[in-house]
C-alpha atoms as a PDB file:
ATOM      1  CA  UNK A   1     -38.739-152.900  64.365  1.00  0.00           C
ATOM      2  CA  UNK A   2     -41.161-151.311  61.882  1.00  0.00           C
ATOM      3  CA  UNK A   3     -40.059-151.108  58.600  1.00  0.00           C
ATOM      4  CA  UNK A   4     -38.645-147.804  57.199  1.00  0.00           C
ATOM      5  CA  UNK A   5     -36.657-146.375  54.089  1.00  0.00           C
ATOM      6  CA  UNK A   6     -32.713-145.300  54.366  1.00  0.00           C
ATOM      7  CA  UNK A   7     -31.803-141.998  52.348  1.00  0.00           C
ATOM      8  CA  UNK A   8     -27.946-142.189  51.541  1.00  0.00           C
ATOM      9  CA  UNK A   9     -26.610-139.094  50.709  1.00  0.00           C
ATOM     10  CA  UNK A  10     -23.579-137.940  48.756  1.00  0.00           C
ATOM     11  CA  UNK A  11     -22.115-134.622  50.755  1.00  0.00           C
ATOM     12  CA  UNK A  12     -20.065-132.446  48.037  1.00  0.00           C
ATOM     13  CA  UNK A  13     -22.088-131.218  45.095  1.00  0.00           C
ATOM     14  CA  UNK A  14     -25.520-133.281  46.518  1.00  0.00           C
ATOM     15  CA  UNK A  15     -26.490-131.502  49.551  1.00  0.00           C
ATOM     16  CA  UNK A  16     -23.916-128.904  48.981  1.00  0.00           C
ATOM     17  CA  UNK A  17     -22.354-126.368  47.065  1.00  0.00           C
ATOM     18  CA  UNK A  18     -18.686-126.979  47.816  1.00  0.00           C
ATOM     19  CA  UNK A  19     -16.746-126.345  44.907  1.00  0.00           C
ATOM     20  CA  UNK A  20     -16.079-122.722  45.411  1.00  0.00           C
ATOM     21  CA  UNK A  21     -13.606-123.893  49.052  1.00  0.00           C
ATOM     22  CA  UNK A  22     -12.154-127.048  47.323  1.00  0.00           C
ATOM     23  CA  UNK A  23     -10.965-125.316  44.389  1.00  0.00           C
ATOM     24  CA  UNK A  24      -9.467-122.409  46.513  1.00  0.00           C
ATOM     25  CA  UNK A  25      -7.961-125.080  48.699  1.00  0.00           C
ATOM     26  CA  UNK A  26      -6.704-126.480  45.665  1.00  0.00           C
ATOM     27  CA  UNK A  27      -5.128-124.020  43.833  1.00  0.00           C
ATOM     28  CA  UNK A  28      -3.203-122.690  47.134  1.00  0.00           C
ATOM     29  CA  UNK A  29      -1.640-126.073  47.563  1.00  0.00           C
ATOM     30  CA  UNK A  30      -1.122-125.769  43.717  1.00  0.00           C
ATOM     31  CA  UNK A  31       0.673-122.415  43.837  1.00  0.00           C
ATOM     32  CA  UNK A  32       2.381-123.614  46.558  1.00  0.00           C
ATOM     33  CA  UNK A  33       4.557-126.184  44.261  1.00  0.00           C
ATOM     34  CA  UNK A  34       4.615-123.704  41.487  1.00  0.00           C
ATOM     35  CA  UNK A  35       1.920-124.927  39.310  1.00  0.00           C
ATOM     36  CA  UNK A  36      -1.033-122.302  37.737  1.00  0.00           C
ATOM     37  CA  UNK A  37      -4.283-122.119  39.231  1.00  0.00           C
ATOM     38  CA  UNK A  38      -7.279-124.254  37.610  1.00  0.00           C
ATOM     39  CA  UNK A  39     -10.740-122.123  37.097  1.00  0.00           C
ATOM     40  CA  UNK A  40     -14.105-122.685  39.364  1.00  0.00           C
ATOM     41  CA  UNK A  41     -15.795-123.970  36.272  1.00  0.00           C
ATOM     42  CA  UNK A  42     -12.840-126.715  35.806  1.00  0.00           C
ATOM     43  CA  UNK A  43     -12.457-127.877  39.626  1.00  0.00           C
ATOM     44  CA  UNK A  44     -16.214-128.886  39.357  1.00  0.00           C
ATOM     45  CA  UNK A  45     -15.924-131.999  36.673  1.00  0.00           C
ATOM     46  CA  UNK A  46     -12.187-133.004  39.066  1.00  0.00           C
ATOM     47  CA  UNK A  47     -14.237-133.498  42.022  1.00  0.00           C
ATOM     48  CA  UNK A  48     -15.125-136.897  43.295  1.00  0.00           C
ATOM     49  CA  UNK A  49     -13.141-139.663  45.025  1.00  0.00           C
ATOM     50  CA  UNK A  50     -11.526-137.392  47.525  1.00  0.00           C
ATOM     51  CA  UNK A  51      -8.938-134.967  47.949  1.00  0.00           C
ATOM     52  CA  UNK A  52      -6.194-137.019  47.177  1.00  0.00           C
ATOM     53  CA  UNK A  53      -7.408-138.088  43.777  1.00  0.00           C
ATOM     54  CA  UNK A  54      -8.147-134.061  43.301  1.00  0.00           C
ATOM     55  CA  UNK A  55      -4.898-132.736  43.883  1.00  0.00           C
ATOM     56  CA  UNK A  56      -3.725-135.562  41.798  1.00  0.00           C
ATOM     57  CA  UNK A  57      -5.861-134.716  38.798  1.00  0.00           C
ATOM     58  CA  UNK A  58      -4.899-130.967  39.420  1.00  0.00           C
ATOM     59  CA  UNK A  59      -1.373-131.669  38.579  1.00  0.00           C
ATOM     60  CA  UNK A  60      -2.217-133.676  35.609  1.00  0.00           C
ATOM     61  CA  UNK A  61      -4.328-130.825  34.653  1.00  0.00           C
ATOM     62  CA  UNK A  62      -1.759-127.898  35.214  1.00  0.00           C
ATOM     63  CA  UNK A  63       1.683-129.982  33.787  1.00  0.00           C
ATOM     64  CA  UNK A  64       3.997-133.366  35.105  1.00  0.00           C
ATOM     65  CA  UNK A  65       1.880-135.623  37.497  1.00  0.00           C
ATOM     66  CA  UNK A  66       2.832-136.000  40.906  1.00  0.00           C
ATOM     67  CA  UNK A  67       4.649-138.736  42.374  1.00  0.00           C
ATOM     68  CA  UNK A  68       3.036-141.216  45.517  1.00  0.00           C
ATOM     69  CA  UNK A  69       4.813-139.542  48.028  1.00  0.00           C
ATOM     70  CA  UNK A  70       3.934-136.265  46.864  1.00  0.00           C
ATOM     71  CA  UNK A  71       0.556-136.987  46.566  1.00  0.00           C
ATOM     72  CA  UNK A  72       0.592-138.019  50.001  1.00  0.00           C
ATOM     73  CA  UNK A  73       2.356-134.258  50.669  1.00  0.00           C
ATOM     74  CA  UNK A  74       0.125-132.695  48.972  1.00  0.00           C
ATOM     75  CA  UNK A  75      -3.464-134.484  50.673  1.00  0.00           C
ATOM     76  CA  UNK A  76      -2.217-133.372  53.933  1.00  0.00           C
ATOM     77  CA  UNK A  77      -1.690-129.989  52.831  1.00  0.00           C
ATOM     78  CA  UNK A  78      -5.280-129.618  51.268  1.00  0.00           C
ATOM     79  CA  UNK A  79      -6.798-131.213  54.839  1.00  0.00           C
ATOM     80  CA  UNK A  80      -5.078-128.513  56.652  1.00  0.00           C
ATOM     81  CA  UNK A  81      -5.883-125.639  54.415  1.00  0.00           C
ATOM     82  CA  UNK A  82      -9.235-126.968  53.861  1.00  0.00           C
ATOM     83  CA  UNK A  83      -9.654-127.350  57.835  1.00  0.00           C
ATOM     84  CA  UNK A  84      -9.724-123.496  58.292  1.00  0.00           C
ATOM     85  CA  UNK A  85     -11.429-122.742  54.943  1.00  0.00           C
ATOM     86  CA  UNK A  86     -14.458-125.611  54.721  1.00  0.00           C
ATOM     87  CA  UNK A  87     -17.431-123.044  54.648  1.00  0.00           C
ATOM     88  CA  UNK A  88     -16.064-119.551  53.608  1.00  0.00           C
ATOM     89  CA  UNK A  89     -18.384-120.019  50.648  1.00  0.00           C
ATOM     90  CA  UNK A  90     -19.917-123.546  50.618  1.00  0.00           C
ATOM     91  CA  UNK A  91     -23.989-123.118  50.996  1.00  0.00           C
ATOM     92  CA  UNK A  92     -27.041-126.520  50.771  1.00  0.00           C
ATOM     93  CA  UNK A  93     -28.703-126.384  47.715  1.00  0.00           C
ATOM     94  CA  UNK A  94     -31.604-124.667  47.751  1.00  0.00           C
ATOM     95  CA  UNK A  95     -34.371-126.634  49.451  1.00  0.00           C
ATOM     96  CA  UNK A  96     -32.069-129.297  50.994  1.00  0.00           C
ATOM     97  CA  UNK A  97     -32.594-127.857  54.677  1.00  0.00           C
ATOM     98  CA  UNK A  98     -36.307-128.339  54.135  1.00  0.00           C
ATOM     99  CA  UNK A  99     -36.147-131.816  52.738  1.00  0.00           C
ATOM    100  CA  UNK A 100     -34.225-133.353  55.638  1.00  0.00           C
ATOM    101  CA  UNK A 101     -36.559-132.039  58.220  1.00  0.00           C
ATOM    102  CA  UNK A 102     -39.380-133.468  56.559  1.00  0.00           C
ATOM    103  CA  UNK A 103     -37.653-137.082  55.746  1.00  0.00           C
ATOM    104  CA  UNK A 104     -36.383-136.467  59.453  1.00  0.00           C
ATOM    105  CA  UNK A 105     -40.476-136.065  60.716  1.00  0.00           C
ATOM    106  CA  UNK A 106     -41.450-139.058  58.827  1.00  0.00           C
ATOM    107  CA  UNK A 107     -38.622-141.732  60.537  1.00  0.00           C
ATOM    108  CA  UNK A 108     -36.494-142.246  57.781  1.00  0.00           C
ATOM    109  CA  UNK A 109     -32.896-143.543  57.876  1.00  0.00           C
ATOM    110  CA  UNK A 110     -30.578-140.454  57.094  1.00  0.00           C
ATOM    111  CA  UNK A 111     -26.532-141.467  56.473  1.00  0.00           C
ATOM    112  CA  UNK A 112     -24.134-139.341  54.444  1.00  0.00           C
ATOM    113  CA  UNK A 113     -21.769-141.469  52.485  1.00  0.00           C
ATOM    114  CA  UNK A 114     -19.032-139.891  50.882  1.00  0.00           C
ATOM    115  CA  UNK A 115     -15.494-139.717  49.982  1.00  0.00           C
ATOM    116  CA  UNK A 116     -14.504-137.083  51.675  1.00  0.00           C
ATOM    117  CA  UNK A 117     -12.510-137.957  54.861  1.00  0.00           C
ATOM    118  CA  UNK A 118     -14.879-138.259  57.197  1.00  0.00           C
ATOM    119  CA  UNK A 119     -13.385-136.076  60.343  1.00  0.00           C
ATOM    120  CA  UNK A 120     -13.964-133.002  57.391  1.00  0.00           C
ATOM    121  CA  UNK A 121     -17.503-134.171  56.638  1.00  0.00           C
ATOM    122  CA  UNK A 122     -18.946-134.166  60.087  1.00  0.00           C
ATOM    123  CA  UNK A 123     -17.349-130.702  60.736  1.00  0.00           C
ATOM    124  CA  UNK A 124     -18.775-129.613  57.283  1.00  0.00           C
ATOM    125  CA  UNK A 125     -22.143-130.575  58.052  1.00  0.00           C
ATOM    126  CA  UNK A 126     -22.058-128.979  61.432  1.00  0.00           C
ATOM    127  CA  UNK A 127     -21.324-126.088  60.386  1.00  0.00           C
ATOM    128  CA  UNK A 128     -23.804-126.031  57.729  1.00  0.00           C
ATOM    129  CA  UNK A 129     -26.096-127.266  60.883  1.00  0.00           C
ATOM    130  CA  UNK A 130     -27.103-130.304  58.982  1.00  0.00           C
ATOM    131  CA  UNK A 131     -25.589-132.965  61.376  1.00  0.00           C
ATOM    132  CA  UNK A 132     -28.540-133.381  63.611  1.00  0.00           C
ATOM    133  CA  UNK A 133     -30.136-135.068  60.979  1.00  0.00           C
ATOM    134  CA  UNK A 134     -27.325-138.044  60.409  1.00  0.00           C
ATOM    135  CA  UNK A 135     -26.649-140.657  62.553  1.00  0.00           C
ATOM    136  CA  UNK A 136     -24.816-142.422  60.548  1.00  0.00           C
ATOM    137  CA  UNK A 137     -21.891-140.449  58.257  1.00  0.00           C
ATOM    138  CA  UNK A 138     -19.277-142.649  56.466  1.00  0.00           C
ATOM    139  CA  UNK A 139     -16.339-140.853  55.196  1.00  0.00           C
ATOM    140  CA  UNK A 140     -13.714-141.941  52.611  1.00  0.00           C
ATOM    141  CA  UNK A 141     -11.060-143.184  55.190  1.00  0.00           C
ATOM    142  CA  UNK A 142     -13.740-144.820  57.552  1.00  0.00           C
ATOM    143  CA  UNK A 143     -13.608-147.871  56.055  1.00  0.00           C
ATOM    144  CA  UNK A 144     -10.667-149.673  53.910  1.00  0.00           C
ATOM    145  CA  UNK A 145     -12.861-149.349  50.813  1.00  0.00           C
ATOM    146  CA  UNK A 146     -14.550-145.739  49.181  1.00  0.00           C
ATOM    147  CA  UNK A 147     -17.383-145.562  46.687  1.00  0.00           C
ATOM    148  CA  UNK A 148     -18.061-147.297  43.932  1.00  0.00           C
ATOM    149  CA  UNK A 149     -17.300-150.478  46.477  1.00  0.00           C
ATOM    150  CA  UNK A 150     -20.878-150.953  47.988  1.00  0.00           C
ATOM    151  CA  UNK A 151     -19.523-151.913  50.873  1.00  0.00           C
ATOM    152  CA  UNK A 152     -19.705-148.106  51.698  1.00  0.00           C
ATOM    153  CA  UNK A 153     -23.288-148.284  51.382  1.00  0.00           C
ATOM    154  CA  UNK A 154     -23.910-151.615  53.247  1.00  0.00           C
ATOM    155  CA  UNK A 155     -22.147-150.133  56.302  1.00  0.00           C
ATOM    156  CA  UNK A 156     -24.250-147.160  56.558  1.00  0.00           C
ATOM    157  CA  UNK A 157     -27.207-148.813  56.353  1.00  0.00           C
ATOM    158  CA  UNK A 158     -26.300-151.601  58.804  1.00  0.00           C
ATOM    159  CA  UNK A 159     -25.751-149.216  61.409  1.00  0.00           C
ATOM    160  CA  UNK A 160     -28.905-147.684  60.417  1.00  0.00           C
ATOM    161  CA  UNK A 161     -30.033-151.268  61.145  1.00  0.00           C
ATOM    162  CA  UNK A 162     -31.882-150.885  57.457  1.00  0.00           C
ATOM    163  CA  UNK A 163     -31.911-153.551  55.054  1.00  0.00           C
ATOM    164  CA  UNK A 164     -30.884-152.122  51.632  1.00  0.00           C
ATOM    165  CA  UNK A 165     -34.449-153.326  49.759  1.00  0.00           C
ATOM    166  CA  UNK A 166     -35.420-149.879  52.116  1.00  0.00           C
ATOM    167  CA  UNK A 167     -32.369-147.679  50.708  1.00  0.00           C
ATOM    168  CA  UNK A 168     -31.980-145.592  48.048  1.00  0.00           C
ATOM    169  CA  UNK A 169     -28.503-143.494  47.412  1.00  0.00           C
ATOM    170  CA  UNK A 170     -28.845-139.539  46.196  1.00  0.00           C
ATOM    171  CA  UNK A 171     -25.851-138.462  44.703  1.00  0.00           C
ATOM    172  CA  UNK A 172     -24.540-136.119  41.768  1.00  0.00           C
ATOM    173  CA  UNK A 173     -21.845-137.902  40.394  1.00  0.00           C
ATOM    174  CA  UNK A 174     -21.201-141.129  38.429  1.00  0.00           C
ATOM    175  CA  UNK A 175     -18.796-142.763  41.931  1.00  0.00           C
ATOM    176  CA  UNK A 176     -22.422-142.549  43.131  1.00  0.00           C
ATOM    177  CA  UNK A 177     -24.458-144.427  40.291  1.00  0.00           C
ATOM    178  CA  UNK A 178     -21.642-146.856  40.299  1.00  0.00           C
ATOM    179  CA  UNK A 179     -22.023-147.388  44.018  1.00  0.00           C
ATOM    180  CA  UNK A 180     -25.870-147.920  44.042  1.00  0.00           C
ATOM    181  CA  UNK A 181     -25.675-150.358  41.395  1.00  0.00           C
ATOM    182  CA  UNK A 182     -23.203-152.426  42.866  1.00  0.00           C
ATOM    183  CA  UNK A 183     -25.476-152.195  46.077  1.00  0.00           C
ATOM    184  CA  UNK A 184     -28.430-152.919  43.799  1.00  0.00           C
ATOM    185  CA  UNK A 185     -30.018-150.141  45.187  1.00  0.00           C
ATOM    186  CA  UNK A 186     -31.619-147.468  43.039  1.00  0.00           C
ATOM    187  CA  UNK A 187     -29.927-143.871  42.871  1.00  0.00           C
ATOM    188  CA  UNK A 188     -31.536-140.349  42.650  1.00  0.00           C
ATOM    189  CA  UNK A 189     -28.790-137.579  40.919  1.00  0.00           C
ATOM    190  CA  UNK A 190     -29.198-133.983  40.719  1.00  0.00           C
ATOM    191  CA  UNK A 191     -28.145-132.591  37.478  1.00  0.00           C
ATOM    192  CA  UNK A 192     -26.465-129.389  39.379  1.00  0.00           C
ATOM    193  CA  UNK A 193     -23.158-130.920  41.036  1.00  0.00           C
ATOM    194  CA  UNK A 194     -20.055-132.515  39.798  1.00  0.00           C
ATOM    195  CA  UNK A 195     -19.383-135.303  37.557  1.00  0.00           C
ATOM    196  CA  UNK A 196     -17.316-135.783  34.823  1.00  0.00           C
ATOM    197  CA  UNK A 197     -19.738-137.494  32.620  1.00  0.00           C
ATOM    198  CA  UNK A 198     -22.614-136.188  30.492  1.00  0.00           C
ATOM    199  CA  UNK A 199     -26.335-136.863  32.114  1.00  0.00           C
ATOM    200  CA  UNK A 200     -26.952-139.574  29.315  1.00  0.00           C
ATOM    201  CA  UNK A 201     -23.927-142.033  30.683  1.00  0.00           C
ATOM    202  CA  UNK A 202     -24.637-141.013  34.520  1.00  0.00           C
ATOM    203  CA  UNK A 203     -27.199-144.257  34.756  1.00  0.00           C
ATOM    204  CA  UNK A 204     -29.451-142.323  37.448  1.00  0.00           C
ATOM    205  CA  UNK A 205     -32.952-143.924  38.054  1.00  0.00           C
ATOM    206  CA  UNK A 206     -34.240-140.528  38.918  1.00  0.00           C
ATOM    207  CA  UNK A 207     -32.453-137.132  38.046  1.00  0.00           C
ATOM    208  CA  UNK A 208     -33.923-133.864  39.508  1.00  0.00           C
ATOM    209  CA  UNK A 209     -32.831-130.122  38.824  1.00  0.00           C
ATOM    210  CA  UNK A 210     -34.333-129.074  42.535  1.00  0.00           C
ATOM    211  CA  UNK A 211     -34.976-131.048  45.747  1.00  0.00           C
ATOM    212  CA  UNK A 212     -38.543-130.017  45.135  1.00  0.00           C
ATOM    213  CA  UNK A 213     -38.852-132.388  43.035  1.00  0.00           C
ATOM    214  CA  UNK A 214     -37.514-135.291  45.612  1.00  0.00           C
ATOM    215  CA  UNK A 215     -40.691-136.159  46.869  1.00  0.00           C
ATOM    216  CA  UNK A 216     -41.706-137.333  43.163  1.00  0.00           C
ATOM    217  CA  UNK A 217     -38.507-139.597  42.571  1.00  0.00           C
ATOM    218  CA  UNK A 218     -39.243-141.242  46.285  1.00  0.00           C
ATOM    219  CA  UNK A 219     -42.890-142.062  45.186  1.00  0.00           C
ATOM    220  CA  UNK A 220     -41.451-143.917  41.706  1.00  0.00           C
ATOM    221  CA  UNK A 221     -38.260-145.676  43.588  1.00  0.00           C
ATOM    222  CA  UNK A 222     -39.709-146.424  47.440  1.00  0.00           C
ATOM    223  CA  UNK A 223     -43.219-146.767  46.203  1.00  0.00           C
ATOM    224  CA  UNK A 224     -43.647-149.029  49.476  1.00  0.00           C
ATOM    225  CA  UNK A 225     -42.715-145.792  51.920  1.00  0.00           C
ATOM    226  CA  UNK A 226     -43.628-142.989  50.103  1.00  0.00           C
ATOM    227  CA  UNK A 227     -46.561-143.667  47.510  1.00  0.00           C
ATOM    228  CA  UNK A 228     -49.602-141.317  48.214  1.00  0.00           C
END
């Protein structure tokens, strides 16, 4: 097979907007057990590893942590909340739509990996009509392992049947610069999403502010694909 480059993308706060439904799913499962709702503007730096670790820094946020088997409670009340609520306000970042179908004309490998469970992240990106353009989508409970543990990556991109020298991860969030340097693969961040560090300790090889500027990172960090 010819070669060609693997794009691994992070779903929540990389190719979309999600924050406004996870932190409405949030705080209902919140009020639900009595605790005060948490801001938009705060939900976005909890985000990342899933929606167990969210609800489980909600109620650290909002008073006494919650046990194990609450925090089992609690996930499957945010899945099924979160089932019948994934897109009443979630949107792509502005120019994503455009930058798949051009990575999609040109051959490249297109897998989503993220921590979200991964039954919620196929259903997310149909509905956002994005899942035509992944093959390959690994969610957090498809494997044993989530991100940072490259092993999230490596499965992807086997099934893309790309070997990783090809791959590059695109993410927003510091689970995703931790993954793609335990892949030792390089990572492109947006500076828009969710993380819970500043932009100086995110340890992105690339950061862009609009997926206009994607071609540009692809040309410095897949020079061998994409160099003009």
């Amino acid at each position: 097979m010819p070669e060609r480059p693997a794009l691994l993308f992070d779903l929540d706060g990389t190719l979309a907007d999600t924050a406004a439904d996870l932190c409405e799913t949030m705080n209902v499962v919140l009020a639900r057990h009595g605790r005060e709702r948490i801001p938009d503007t705060r939900v976005r730096h909890l985000v990342g590893g899933g929606a167990r670790l969210l609800m489980d820094r909600g109620f650290r946020e909002t008073g006494e942590p919650a046990s194990d088997a609450l925090l089992d409670q609690l996930f499957e009340e945010f899945l099924d909340y979160y089932a019948d609520h994934i897109a009443d306000h979630t949107q792509l970042w502005p120019g994503v739509r455009e930058l798949l179908e051009e990575l999609h004309a040109q051959g490249a490998g297109l897998a989503v990996c993220t921590n979200k469970v991964e039954h919620l992240s196929r259903e997310l990106l149909r509905v956002l009509d994005i899942d035509r353009f992944f093959p390959v989508v690994i969610g957090g409970d498809t494997l044993p392992v989530k991100k940072p543990d490259p092993e999230h990556l490596f499965v992807a991109l086997k099934q893309l049947e790309i070997e990783p020298i090809h791959a590059v991860m695109v993410g927003d969030s510091e689970t995703d610069t931790a993954a793609a340097r335990n892949a030792e693969i390089p990572c492109i961040c947006v500076d828009f999403g969710y993380r819970r560090v500043s932009l100086d300790e995110l340890g992105a090889d690339y950061l862009i502010s609009h997926f206009d500027e994607f071609p540009k990172a692809l040309e410095a960090l897949l020079p061998r694909h994409f160099s003009r």
